[in-house]
Protein backbone atom coordinates (compact mmCIF):
# COMPACT_ATOMS: atom_id res chain seq x y z
CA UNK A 1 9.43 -41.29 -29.20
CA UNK A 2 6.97 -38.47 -28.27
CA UNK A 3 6.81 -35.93 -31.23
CA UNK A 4 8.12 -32.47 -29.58
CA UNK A 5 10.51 -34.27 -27.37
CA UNK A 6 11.97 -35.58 -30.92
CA UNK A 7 11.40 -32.75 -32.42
CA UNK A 8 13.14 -30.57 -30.43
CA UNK A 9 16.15 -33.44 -29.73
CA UNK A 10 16.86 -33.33 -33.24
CA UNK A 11 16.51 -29.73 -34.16
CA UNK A 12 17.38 -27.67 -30.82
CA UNK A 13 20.66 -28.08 -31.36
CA UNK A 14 22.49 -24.85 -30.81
CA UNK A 15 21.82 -21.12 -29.62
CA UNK A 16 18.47 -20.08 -27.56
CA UNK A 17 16.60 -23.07 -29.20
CA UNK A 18 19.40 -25.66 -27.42
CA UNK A 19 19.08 -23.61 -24.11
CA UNK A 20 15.60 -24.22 -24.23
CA UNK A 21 16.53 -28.03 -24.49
CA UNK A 22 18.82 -28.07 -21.52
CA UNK A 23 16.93 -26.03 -19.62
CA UNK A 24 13.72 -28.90 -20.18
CA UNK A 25 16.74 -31.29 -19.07
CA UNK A 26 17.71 -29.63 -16.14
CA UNK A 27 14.02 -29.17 -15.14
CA UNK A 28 13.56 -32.90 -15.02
CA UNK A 29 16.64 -33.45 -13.13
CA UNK A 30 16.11 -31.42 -10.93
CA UNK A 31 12.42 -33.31 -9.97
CA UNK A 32 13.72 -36.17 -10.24
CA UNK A 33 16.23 -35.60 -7.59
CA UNK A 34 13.49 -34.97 -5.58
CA UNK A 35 12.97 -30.85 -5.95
CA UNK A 36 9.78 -28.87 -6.22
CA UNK A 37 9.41 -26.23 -9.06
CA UNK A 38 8.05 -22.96 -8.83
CA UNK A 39 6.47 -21.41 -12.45
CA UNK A 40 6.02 -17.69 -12.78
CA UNK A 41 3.85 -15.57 -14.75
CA UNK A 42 4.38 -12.23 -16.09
CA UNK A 43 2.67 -10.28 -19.08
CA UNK A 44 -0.48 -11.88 -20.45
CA UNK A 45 0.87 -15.16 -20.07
CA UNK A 46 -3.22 -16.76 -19.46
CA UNK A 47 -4.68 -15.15 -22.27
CA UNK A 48 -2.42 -16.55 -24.58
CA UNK A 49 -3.70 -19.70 -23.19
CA UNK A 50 -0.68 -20.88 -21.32
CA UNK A 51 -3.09 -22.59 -18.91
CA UNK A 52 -3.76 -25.79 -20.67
CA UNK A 53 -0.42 -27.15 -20.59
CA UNK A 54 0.71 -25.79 -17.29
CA UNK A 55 -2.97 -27.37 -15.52
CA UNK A 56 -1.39 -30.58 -16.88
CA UNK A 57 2.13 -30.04 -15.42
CA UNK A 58 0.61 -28.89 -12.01
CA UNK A 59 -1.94 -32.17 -11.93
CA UNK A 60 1.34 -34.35 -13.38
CA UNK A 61 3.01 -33.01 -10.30
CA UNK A 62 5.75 -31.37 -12.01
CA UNK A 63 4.85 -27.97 -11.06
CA UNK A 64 4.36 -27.01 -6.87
CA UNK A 65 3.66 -23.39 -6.65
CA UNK A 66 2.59 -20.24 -9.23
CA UNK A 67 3.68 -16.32 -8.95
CA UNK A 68 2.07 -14.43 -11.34
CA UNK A 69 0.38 -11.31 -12.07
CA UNK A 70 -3.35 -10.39 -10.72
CA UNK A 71 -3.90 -10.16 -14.74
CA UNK A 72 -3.05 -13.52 -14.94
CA UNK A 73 -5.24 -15.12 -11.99
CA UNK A 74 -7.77 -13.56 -13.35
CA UNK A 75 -7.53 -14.16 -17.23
CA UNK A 76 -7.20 -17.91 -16.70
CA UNK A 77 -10.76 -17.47 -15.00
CA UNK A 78 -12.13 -14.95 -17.65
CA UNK A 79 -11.10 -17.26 -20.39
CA UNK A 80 -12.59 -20.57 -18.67
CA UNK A 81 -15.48 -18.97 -19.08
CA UNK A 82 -16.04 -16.51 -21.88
CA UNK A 83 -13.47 -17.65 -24.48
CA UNK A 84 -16.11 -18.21 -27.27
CA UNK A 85 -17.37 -14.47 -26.71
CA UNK A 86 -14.10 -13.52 -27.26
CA UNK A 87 -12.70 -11.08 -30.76
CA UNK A 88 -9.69 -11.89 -32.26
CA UNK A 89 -7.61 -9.39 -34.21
CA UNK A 90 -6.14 -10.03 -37.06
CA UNK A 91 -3.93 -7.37 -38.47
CA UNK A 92 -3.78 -6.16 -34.89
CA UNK A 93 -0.47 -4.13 -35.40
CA UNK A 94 -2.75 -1.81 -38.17
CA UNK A 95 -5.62 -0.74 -35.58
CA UNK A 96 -6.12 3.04 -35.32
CA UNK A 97 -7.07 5.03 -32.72
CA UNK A 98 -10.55 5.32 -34.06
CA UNK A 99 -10.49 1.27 -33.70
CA UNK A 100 -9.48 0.91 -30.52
CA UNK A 101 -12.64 3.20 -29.73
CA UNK A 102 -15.00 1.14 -31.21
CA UNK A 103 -13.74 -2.00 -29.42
CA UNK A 104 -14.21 0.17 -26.48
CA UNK A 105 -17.65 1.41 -27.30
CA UNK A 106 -18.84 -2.61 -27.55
CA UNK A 107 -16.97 -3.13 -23.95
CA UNK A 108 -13.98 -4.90 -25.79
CA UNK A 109 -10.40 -4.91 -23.39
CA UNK A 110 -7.87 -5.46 -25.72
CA UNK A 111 -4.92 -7.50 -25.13
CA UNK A 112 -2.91 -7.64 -28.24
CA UNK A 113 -4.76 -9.75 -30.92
CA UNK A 114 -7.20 -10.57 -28.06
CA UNK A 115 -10.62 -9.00 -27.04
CA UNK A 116 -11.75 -9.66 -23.54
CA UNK A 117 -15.29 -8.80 -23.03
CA UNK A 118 -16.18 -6.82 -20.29
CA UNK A 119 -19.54 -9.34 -19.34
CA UNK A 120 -17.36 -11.45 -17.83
CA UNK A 121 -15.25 -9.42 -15.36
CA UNK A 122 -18.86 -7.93 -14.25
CA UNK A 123 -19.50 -11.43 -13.72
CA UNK A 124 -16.37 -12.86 -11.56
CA UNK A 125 -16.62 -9.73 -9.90
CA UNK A 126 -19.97 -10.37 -8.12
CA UNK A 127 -19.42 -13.29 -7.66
CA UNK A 128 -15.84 -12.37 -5.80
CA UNK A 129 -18.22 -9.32 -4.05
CA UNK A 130 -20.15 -11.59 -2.14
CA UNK A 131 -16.46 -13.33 -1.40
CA UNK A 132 -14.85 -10.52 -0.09
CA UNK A 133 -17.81 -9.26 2.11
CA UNK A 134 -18.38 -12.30 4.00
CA UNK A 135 -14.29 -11.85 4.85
CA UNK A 136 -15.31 -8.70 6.18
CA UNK A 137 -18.13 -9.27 7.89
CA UNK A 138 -16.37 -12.29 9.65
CA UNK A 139 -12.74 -10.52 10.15
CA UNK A 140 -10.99 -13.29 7.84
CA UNK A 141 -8.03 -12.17 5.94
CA UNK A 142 -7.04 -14.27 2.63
CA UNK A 143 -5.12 -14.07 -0.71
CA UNK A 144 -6.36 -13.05 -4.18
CA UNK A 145 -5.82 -16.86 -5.73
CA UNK A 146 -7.69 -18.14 -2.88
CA UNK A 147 -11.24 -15.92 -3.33
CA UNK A 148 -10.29 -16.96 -6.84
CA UNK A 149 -9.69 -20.68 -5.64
CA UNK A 150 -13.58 -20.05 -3.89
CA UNK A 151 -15.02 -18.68 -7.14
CA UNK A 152 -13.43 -21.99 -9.19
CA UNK A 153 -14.83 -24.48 -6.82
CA UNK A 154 -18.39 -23.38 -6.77
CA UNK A 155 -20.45 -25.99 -8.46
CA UNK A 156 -22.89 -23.65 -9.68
CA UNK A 157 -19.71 -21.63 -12.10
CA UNK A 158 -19.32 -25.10 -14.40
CA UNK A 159 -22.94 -24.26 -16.29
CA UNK A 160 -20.55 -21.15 -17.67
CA UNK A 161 -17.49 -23.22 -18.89
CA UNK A 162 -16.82 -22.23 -22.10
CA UNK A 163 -13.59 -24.00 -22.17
CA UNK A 164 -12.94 -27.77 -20.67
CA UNK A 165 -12.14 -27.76 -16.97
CA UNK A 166 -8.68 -29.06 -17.96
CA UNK A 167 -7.74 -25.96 -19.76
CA UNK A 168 -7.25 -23.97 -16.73
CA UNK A 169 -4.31 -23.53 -14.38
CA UNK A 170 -6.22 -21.87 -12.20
CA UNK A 171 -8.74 -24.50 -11.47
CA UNK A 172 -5.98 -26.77 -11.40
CA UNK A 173 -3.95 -25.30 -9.18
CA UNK A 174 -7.15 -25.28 -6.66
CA UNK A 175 -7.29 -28.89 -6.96
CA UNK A 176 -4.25 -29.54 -6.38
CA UNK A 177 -3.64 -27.11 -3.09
CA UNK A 178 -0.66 -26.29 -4.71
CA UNK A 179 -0.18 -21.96 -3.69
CA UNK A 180 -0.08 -19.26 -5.36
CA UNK A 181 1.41 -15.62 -5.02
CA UNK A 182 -0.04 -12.79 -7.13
CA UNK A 183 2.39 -9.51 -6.03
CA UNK A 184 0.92 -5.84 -7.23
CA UNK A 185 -2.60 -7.99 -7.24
CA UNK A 186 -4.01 -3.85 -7.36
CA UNK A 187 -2.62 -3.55 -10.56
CA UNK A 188 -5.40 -6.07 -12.42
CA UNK A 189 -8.90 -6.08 -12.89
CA UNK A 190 -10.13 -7.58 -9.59
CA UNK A 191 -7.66 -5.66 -8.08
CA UNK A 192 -9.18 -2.97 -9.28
CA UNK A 193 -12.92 -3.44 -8.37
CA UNK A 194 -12.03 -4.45 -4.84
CA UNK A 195 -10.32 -1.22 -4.40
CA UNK A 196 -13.63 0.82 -5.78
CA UNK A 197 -15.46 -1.62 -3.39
CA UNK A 198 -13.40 0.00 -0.11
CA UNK A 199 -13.74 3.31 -1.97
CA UNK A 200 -17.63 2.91 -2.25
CA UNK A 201 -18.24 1.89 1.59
CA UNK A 202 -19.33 -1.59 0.08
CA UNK A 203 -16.07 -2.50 1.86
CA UNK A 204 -15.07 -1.54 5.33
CA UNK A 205 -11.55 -1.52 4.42
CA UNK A 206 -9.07 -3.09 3.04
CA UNK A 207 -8.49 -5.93 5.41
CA UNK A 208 -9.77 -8.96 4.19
CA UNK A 209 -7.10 -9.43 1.39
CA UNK A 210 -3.62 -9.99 2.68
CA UNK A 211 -0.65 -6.96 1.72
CA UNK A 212 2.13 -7.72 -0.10
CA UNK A 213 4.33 -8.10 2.32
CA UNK A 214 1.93 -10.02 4.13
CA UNK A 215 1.95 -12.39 0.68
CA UNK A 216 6.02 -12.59 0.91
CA UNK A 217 6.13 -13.95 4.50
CA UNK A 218 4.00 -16.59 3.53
CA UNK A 219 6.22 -17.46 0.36
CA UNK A 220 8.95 -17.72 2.46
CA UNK A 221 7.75 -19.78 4.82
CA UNK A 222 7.16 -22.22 2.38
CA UNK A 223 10.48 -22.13 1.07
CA UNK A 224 11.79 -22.81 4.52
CA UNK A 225 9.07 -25.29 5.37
CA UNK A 226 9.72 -27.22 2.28
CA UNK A 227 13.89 -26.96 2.89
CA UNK A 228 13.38 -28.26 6.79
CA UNK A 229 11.09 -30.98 5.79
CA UNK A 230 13.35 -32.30 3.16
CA UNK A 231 17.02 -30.95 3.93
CA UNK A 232 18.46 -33.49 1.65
CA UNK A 233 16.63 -32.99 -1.42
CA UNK A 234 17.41 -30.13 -3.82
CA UNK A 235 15.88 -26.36 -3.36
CA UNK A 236 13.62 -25.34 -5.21
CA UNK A 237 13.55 -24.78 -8.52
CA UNK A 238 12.47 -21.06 -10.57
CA UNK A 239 11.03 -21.26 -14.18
CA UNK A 240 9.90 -17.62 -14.92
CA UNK A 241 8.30 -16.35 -17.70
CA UNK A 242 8.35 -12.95 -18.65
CA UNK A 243 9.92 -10.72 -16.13
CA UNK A 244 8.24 -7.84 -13.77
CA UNK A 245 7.11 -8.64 -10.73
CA UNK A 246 6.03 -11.82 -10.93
CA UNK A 247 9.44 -12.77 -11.44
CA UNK A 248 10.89 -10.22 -9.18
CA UNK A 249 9.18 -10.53 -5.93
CA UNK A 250 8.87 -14.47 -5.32
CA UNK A 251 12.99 -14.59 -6.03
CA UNK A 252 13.50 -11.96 -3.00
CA UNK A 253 12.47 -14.74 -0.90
CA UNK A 254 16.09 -16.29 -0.72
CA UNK A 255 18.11 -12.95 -0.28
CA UNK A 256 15.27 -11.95 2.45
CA UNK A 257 15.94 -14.90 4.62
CA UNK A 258 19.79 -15.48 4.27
CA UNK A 259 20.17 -11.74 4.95
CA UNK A 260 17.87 -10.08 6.50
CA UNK A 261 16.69 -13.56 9.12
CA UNK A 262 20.17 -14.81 9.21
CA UNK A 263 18.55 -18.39 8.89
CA UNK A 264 20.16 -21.19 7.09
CA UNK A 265 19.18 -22.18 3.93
CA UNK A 266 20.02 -22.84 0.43
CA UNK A 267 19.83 -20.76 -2.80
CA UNK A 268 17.23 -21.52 -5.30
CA UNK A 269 18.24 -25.01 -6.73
CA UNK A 270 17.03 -24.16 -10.64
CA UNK A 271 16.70 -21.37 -12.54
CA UNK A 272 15.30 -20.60 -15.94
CA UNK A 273 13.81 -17.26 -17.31
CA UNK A 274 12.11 -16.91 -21.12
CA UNK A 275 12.20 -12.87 -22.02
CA UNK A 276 12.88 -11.02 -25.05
CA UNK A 277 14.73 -8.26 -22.69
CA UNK A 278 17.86 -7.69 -23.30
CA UNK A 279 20.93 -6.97 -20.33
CA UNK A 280 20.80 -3.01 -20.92
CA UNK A 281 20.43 0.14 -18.79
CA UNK A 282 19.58 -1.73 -15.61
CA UNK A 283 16.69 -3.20 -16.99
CA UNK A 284 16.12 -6.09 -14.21
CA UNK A 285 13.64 -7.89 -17.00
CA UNK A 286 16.56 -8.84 -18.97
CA UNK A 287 19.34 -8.99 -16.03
CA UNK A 288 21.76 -12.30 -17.22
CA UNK A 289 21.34 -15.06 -14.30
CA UNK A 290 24.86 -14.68 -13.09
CA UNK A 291 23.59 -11.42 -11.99
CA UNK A 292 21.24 -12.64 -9.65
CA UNK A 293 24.45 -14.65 -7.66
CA UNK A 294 25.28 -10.91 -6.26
CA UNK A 295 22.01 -10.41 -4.44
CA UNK A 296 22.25 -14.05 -2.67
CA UNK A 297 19.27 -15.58 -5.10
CA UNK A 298 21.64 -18.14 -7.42
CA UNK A 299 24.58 -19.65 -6.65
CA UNK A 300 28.03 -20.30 -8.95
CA UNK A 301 26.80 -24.37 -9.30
CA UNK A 302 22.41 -23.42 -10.05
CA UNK A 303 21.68 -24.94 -12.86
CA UNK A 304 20.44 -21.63 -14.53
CA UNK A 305 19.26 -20.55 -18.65
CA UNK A 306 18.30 -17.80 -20.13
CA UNK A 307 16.47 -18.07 -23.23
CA UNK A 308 15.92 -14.78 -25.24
CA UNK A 309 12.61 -15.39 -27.11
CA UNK A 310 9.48 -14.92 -26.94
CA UNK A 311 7.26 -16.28 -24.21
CA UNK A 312 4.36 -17.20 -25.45
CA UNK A 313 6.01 -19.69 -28.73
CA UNK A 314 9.10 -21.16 -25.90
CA UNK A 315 7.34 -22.31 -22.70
CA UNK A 316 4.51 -24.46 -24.85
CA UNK A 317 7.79 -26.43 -26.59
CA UNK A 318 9.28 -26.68 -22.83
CA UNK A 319 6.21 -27.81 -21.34
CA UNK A 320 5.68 -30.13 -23.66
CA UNK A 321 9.15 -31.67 -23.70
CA UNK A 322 8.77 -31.78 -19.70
CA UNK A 323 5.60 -33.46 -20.43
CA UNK A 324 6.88 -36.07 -22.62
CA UNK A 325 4.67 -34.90 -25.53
């Protein structure tokens, strides 16, 4: 038997660790009843190198469609090809302010025990700049993930892999024409430069990358395209990580269309969130899953966990076991 899968079968036995078993269960039910499964990213989900394992559940066809952060499009990317110029921290939880400043002075971005280097956002950002002006010049209007998709597929970008191809999600998900949402996309890097871009007159305006809103329609059109083309088969499925809005937005989809279109269609068929929230002062991060069955998102028979943990040490074992590692 496949080590974590044993592993887990054995030792998972009660608690968050056996909700992280069932919910591994569930998630293979619920594809093997013919469902789709939706994986969202919150946090700093592709730095921690989440990527490798879920590229291999996208190209195993167990995962159909990514919400995450504009941090996380974008780390994948920086990662794929700068990870050996990165600086790891050890006692990271001891740096000083005086630390953080030098990491700053050698163009260091710091995400907890990581150092990013700022040579490589330089980099994806001309090559987006060229991207985004052609859009501009020719009136075309696109999502982040697909200039990012654009960036991935250029031939001449594999000369700077400084991880294997198969380690990223992002270049996965490209191959695979599987789609993905990034919601606040302003709040990241990229994000970021585009908007000094506009700012700068390099941009006309801010036209050639889709709104937000713009980014929801299309999300739920695919969840209504995907229910009308197989009304039989199960809805689909929600493994979140983190919360925010990665989480947030791409779950609005149900409640917009049962409420606000009046159309006909079914709740989200799975439902799984890893966060070390915890159900206090509102906090929607940390909001139990029977919550979400008063705003029209779950309903009393999902099949739905919550496992309070941490992110980044739970979805690797629940890959894995949906992987049959």
């Amino acid at each position: 038997m496949p080590a974590v899968r044993a592993f887990m079968d054995e030792h998972f036995l009660h608690f968050n660790s056996r909700t992280a078993v069932e919910a591994a269960r569930a998630w293979e039910a619920h594809l093997a009843a013919g469902g789709t499964m939706m994986v969202t990213l919150a946090g700093a989900m592709s730095t921690a190198r989440i990527g490798t394992l879920l590229a291999r559940l996208i190209r195993a066809g167990k995962v159909h469609a990514i919400t995450c952060t504009g941090a996380n499009l974008e780390e994948d990317v920086f990662a794929l090809l700068a990870y050996q110029e990165y600086e790891r921290i050890g006692d990271w939880r001891a740096l000083s302010a005086a630390d953080e400043v030098a990491l700053l002075s050698k163009g260091m971005n710091r995400v907890t025990d990581t150092c990013i280097p700022e040579t490589v956002m330089r980099h994806i950002e001309g090559r987006l700049a060229v991207l985004w002006r052609a859009a501009a010049d020719g009136g075309t209007r696109r999502a982040p993930s697909e200039y990012m998709f654009d960036v991935v597929r250029d031939l001449t970008l594999a000369e700077h892999f400084q991880l294997p191809r198969e380690a990223s999600w992002v270049l996965a998900a490209a191959e695979a024409g599987i789609p993905v949402w990034t919601p606040g996309w302003e709040d990241s890097t990229t994000g970021n430069m585009f908007a000094a871009m506009v700012w700068e007159g390099k941009l006309p305006d801010h036209d050639c990358v889709i709104s937000g809103t713009k980014q929801m329609e299309t999300l739920m059109r695919w969840y209504l395209d995907g229910h009308r083309a197989a009304p039989d088969a199960p809805s689909p499925g929600f493994f979140q990580l983190g919360g925010g809005i990665a989480g947030d937005f791409p779950i609005c989809a149900v409640p917009c269309l049962l409420q606000d279109l009046k159309l006909d269609v079914p709740l989200w068929g799975y439902f799984c969130q890893i966060s070390d929230a915890v159900s206090s002062y509102g906090g929607y991060s940390g909001a139990p899953p029977n919550e979400k069955i008063t705003w029209g998102k779950l309903g009393p028979d999902t099949p739905r966990f919550m496992v309070q943990s941490d992110a980044s040490i739970v979805a690797p074992l629940v890959f894995g076991y949906v992987l049959g590692d």
